[in-house]
PDB file of N, CA and C in Angstrom:
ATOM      1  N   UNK A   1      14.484   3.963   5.237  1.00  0.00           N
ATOM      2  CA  UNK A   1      13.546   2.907   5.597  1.00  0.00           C
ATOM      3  C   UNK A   1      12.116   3.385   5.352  1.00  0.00           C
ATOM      4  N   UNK A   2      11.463   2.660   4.762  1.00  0.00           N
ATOM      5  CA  UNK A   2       9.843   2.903   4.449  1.00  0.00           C
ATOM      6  C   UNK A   2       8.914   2.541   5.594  1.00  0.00           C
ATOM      7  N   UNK A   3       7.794   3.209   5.430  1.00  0.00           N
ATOM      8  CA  UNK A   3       6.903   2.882   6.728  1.00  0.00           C
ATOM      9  C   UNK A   3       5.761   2.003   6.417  1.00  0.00           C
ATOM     10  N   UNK A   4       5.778   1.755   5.264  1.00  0.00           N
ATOM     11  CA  UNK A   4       4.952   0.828   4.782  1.00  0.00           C
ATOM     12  C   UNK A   4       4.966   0.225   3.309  1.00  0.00           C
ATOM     13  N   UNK A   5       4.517  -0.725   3.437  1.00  0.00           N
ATOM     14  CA  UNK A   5       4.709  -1.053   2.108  1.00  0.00           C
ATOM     15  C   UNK A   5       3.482  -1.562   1.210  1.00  0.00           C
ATOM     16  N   UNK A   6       3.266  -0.847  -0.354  1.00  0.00           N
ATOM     17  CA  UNK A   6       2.158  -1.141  -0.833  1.00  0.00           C
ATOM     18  C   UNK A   6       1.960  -2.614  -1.846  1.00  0.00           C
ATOM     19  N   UNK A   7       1.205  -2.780  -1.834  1.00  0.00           N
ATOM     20  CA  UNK A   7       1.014  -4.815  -2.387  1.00  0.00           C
ATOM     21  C   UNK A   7       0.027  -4.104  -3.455  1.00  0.00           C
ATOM     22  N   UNK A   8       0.270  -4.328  -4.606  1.00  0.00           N
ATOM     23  CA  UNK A   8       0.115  -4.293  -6.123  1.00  0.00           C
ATOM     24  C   UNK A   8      -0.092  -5.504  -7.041  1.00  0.00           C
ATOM     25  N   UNK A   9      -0.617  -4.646  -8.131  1.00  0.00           N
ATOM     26  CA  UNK A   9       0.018  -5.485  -9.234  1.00  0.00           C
ATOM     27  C   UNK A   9       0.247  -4.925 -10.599  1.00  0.00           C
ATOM     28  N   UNK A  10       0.456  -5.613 -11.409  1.00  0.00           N
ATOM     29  CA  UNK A  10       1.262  -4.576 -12.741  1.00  0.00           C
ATOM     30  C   UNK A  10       0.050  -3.839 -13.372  1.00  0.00           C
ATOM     31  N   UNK A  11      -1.285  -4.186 -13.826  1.00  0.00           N
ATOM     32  CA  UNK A  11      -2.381  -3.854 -14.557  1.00  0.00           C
ATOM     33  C   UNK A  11      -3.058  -2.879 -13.389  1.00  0.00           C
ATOM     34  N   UNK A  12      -3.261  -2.439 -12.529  1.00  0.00           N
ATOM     35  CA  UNK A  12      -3.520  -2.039 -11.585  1.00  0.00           C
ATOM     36  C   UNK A  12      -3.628  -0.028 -11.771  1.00  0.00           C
ATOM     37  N   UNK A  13      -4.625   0.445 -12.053  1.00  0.00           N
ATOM     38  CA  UNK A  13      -4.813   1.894 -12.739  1.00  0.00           C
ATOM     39  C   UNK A  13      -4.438   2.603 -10.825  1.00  0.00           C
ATOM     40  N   UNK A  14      -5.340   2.310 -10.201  1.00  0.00           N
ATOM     41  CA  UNK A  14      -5.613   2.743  -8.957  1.00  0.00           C
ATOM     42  C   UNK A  14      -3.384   3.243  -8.262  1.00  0.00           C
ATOM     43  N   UNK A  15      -2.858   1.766  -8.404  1.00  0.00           N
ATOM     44  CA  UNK A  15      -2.017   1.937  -7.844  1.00  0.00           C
ATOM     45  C   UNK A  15      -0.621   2.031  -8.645  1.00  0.00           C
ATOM     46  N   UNK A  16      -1.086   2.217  -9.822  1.00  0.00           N
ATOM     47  CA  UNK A  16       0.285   3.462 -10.338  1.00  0.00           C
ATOM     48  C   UNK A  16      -0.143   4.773 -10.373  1.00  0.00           C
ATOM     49  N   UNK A  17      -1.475   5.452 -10.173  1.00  0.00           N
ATOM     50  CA  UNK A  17      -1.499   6.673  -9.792  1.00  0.00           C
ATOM     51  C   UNK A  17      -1.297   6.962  -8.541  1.00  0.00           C
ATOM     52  N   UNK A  18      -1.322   5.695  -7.502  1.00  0.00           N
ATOM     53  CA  UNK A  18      -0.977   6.178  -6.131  1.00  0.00           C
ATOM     54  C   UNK A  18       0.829   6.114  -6.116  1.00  0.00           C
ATOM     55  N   UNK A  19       1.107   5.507  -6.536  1.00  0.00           N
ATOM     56  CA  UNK A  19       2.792   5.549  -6.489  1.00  0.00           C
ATOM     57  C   UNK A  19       3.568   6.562  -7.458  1.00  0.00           C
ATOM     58  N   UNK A  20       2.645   7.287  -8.643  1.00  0.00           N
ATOM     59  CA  UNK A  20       2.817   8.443  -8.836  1.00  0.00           C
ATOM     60  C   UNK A  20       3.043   9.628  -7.943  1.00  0.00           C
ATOM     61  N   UNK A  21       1.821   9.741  -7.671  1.00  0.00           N
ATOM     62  CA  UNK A  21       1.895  10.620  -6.222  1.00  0.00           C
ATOM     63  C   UNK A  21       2.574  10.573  -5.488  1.00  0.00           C
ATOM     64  N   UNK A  22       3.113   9.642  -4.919  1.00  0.00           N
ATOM     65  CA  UNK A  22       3.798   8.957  -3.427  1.00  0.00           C
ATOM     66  C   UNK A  22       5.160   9.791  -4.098  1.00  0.00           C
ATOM     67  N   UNK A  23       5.808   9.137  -5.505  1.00  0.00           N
ATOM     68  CA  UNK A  23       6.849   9.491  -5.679  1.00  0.00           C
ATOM     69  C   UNK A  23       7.060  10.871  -5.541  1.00  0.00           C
ATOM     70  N   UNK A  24       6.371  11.493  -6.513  1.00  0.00           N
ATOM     71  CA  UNK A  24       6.376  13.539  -6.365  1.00  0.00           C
ATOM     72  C   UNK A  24       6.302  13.599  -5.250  1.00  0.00           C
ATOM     73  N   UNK A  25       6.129  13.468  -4.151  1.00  0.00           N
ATOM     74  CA  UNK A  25       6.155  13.610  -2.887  1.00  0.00           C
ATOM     75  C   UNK A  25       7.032  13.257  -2.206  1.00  0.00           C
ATOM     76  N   UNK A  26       7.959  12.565  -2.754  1.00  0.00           N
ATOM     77  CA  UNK A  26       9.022  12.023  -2.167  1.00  0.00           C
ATOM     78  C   UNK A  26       9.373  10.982  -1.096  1.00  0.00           C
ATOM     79  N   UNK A  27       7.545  10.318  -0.860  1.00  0.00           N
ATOM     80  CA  UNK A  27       7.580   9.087   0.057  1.00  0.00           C
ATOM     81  C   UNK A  27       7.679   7.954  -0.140  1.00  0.00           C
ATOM     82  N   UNK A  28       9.031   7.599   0.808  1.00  0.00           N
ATOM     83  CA  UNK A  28       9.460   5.740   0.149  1.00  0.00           C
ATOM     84  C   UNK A  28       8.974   4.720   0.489  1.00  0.00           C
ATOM     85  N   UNK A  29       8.544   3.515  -0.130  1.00  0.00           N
ATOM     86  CA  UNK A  29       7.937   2.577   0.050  1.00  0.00           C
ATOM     87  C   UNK A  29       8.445   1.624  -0.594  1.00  0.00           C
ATOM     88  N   UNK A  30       8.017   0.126   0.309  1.00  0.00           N
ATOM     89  CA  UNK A  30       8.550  -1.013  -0.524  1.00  0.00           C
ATOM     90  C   UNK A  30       7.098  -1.396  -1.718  1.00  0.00           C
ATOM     91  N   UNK A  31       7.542  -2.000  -2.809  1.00  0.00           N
ATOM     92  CA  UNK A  31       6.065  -2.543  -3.418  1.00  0.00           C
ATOM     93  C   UNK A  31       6.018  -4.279  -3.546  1.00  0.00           C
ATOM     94  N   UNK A  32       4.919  -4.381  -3.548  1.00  0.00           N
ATOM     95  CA  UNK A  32       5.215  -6.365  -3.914  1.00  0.00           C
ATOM     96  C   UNK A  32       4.173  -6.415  -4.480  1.00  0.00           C
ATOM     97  N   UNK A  33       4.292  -6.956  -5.562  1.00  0.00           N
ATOM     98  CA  UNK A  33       3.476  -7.620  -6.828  1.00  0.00           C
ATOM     99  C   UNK A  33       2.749  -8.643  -6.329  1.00  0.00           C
ATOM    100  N   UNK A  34       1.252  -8.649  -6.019  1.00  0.00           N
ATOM    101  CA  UNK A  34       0.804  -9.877  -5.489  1.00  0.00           C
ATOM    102  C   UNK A  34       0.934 -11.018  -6.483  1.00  0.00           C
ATOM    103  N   UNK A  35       0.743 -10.679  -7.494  1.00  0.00           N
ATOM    104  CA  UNK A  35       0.722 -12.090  -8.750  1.00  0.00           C
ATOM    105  C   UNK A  35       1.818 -12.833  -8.788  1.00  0.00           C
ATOM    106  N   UNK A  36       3.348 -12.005  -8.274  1.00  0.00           N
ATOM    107  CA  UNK A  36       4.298 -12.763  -7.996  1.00  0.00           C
ATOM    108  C   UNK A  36       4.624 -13.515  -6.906  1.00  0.00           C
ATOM    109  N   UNK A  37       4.036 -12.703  -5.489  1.00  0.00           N
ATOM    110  CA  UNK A  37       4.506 -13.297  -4.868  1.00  0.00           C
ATOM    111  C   UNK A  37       3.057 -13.895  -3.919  1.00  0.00           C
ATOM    112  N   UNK A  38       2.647 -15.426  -3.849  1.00  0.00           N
ATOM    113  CA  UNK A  38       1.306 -15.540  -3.286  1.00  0.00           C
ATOM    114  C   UNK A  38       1.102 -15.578  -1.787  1.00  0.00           C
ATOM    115  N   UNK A  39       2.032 -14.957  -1.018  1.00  0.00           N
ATOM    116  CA  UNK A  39       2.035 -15.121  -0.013  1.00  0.00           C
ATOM    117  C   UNK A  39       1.700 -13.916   0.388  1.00  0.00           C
ATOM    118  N   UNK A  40       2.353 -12.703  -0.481  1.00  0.00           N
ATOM    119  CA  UNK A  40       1.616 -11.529  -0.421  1.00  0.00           C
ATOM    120  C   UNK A  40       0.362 -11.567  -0.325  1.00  0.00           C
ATOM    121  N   UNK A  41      -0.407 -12.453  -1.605  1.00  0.00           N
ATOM    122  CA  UNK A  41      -1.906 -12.372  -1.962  1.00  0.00           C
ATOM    123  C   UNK A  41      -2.251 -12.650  -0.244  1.00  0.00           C
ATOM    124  N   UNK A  42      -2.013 -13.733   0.131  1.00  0.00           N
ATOM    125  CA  UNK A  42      -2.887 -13.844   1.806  1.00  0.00           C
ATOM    126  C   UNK A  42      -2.958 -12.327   2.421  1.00  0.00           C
ATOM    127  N   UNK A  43      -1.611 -11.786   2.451  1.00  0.00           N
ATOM    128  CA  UNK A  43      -1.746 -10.255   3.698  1.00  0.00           C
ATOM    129  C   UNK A  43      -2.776  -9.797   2.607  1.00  0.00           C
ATOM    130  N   UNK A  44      -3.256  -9.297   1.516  1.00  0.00           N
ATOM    131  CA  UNK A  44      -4.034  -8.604   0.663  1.00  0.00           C
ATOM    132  C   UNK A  44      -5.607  -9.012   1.189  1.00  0.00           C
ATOM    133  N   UNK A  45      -5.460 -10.112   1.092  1.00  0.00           N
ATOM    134  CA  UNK A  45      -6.874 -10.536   1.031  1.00  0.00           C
ATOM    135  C   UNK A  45      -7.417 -11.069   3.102  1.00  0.00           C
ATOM    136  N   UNK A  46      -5.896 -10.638   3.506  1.00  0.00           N
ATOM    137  CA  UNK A  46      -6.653 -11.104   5.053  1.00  0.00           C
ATOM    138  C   UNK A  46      -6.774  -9.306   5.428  1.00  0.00           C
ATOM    139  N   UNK A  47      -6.241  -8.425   5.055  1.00  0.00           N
ATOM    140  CA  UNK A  47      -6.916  -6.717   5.445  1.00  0.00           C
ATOM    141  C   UNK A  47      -8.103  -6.493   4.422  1.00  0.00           C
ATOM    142  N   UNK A  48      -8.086  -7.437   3.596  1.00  0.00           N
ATOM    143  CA  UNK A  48      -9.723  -6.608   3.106  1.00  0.00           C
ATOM    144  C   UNK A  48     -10.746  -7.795   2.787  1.00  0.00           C
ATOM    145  N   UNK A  49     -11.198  -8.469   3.751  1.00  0.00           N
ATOM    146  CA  UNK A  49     -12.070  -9.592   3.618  1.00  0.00           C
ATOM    147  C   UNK A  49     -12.314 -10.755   3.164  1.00  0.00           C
ATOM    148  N   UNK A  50     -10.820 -11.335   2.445  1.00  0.00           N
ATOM    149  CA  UNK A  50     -10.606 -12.627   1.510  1.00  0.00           C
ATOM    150  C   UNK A  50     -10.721 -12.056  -0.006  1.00  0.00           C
ATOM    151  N   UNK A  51     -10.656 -10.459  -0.059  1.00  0.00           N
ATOM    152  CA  UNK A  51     -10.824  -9.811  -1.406  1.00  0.00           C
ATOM    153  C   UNK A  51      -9.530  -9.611  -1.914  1.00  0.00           C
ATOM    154  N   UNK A  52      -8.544  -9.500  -3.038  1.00  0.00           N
ATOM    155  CA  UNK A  52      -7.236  -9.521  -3.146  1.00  0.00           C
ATOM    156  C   UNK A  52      -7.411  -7.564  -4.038  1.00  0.00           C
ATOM    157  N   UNK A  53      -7.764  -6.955  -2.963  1.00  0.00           N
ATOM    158  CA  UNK A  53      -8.254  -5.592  -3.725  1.00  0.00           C
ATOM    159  C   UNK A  53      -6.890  -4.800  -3.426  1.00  0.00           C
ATOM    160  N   UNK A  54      -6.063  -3.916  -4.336  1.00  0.00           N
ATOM    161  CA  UNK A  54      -5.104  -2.948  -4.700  1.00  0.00           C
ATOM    162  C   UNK A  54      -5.486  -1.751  -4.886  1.00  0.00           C
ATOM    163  N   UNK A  55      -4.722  -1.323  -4.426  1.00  0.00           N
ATOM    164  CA  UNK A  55      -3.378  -1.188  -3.881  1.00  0.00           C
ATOM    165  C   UNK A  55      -3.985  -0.837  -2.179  1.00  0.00           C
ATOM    166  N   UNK A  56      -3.534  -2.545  -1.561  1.00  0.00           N
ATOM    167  CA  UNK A  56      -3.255  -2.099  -0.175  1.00  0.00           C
ATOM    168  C   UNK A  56      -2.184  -1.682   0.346  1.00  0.00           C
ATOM    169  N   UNK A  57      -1.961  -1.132   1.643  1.00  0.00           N
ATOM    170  CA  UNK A  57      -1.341  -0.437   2.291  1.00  0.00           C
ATOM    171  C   UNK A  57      -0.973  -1.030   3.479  1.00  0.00           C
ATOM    172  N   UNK A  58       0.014  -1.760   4.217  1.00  0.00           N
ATOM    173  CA  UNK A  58       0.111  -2.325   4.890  1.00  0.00           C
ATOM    174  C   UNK A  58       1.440  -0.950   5.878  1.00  0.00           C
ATOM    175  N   UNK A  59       1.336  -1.041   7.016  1.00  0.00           N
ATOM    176  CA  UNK A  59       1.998   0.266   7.294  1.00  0.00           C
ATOM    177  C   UNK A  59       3.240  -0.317   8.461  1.00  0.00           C
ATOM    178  N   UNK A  60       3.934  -0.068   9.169  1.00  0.00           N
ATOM    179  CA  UNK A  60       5.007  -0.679  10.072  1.00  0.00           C
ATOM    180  C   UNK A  60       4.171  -0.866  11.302  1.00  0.00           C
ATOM    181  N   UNK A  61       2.919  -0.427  11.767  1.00  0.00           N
ATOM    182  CA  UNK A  61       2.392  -0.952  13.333  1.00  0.00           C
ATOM    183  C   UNK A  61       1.254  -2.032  13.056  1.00  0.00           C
ATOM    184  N   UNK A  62       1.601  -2.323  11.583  1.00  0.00           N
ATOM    185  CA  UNK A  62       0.568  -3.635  11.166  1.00  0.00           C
ATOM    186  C   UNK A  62      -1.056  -3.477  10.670  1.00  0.00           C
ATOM    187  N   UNK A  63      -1.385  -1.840  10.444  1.00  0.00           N
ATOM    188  CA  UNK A  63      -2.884  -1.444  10.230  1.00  0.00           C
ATOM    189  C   UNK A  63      -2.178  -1.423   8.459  1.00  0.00           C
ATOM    190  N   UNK A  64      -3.462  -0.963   8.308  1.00  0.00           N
ATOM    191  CA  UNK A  64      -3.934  -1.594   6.305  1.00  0.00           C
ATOM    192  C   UNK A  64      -4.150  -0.460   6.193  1.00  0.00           C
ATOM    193  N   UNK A  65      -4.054   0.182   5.235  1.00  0.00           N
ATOM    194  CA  UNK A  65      -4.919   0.761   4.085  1.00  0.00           C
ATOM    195  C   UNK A  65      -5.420   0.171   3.012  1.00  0.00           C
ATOM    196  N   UNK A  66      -6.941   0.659   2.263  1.00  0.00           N
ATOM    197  CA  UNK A  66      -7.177  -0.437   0.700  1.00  0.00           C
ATOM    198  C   UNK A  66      -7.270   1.047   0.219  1.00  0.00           C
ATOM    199  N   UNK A  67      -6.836   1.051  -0.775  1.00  0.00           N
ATOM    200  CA  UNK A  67      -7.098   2.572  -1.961  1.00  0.00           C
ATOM    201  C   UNK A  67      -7.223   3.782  -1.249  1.00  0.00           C
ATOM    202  N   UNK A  68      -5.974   4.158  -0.344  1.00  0.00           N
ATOM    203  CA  UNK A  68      -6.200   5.305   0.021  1.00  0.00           C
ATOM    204  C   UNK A  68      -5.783   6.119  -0.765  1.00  0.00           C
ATOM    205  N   UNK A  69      -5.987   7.715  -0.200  1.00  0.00           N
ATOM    206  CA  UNK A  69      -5.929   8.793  -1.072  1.00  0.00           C
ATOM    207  C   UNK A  69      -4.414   9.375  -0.646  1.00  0.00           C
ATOM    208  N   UNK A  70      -4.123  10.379  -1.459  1.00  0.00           N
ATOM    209  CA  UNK A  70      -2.681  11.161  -0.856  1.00  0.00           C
ATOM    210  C   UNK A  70      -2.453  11.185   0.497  1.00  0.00           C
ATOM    211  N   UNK A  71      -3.902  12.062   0.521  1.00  0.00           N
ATOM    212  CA  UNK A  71      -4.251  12.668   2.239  1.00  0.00           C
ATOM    213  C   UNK A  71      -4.236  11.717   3.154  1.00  0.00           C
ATOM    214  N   UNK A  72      -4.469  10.754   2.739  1.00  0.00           N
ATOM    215  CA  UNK A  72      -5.342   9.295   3.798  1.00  0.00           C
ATOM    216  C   UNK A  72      -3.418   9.080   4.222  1.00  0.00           C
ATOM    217  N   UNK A  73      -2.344   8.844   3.163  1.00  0.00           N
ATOM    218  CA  UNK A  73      -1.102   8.314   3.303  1.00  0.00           C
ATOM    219  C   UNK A  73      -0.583   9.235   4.290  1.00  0.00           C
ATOM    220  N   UNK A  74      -0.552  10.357   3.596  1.00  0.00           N
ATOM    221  CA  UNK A  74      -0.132  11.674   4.353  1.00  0.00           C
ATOM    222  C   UNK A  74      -0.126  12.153   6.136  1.00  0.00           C
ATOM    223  N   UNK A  75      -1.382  11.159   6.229  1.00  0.00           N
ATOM    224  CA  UNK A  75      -1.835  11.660   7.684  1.00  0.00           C
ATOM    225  C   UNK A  75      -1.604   9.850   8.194  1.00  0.00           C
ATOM    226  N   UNK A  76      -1.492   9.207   8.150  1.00  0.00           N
ATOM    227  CA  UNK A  76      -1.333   8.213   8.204  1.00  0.00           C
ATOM    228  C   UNK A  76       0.187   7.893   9.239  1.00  0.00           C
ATOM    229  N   UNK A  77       1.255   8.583   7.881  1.00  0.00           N
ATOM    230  CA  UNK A  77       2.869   8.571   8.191  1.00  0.00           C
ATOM    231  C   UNK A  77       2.705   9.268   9.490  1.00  0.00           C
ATOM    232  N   UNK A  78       2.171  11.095   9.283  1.00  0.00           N
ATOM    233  CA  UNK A  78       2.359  11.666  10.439  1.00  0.00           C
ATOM    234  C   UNK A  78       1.799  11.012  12.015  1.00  0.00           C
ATOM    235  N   UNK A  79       1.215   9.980  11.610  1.00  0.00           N
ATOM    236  CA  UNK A  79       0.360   9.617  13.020  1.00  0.00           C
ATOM    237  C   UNK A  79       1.434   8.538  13.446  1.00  0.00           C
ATOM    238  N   UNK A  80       2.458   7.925  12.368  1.00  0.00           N
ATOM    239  CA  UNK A  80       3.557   6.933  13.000  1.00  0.00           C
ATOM    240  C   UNK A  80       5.067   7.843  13.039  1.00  0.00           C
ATOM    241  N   UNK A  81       4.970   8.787  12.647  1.00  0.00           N
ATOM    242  CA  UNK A  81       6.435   9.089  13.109  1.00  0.00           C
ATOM    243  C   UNK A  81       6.211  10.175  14.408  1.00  0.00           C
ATOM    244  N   UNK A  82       4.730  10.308  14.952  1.00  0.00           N
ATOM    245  CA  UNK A  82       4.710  11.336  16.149  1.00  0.00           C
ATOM    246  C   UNK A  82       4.684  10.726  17.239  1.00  0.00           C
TER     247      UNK A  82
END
């Protein structure tokens, strides 16, 4: 089970280098294509100001990330599985 899941989209530089990373690291996540799905676009654009900015981070206690870093994910997980 993933602890969060990141909202994307296919052209998106930012968030295939973050799901690069994520992967070598071995952390699982769900992804959703905002362009596909527009209901996604609302959660996107209601954590970052009506902006539809990627790769957010939506996490299991309902807080956001917008373009975080390894570290930002990293410390993030550890603060929900402690």
């Amino acid at each position: 089970m993933s602890l969060f899941t990141m909202y994307t989209t296919p052209w998106c530089g930012y968030c295939h280098r973050l799901k690069g990373q994520l992967d070598r690291e071995g952390i699982s996540y769900e992804v959703v294509d905002i362009e596909q799905d527009p209901g996604a676009a609302d959660i996107v654009e209601s954590a970052n100001g009506g902006n539809q900015t990627v790769p957010t981070l939506v996490y299991s206690d309902g807080t956001a990330q917008t373009n975080p870093s390894l570290a930002q994910v990293k410390e993030k997980l550890a603060e929900l599985v402690a």
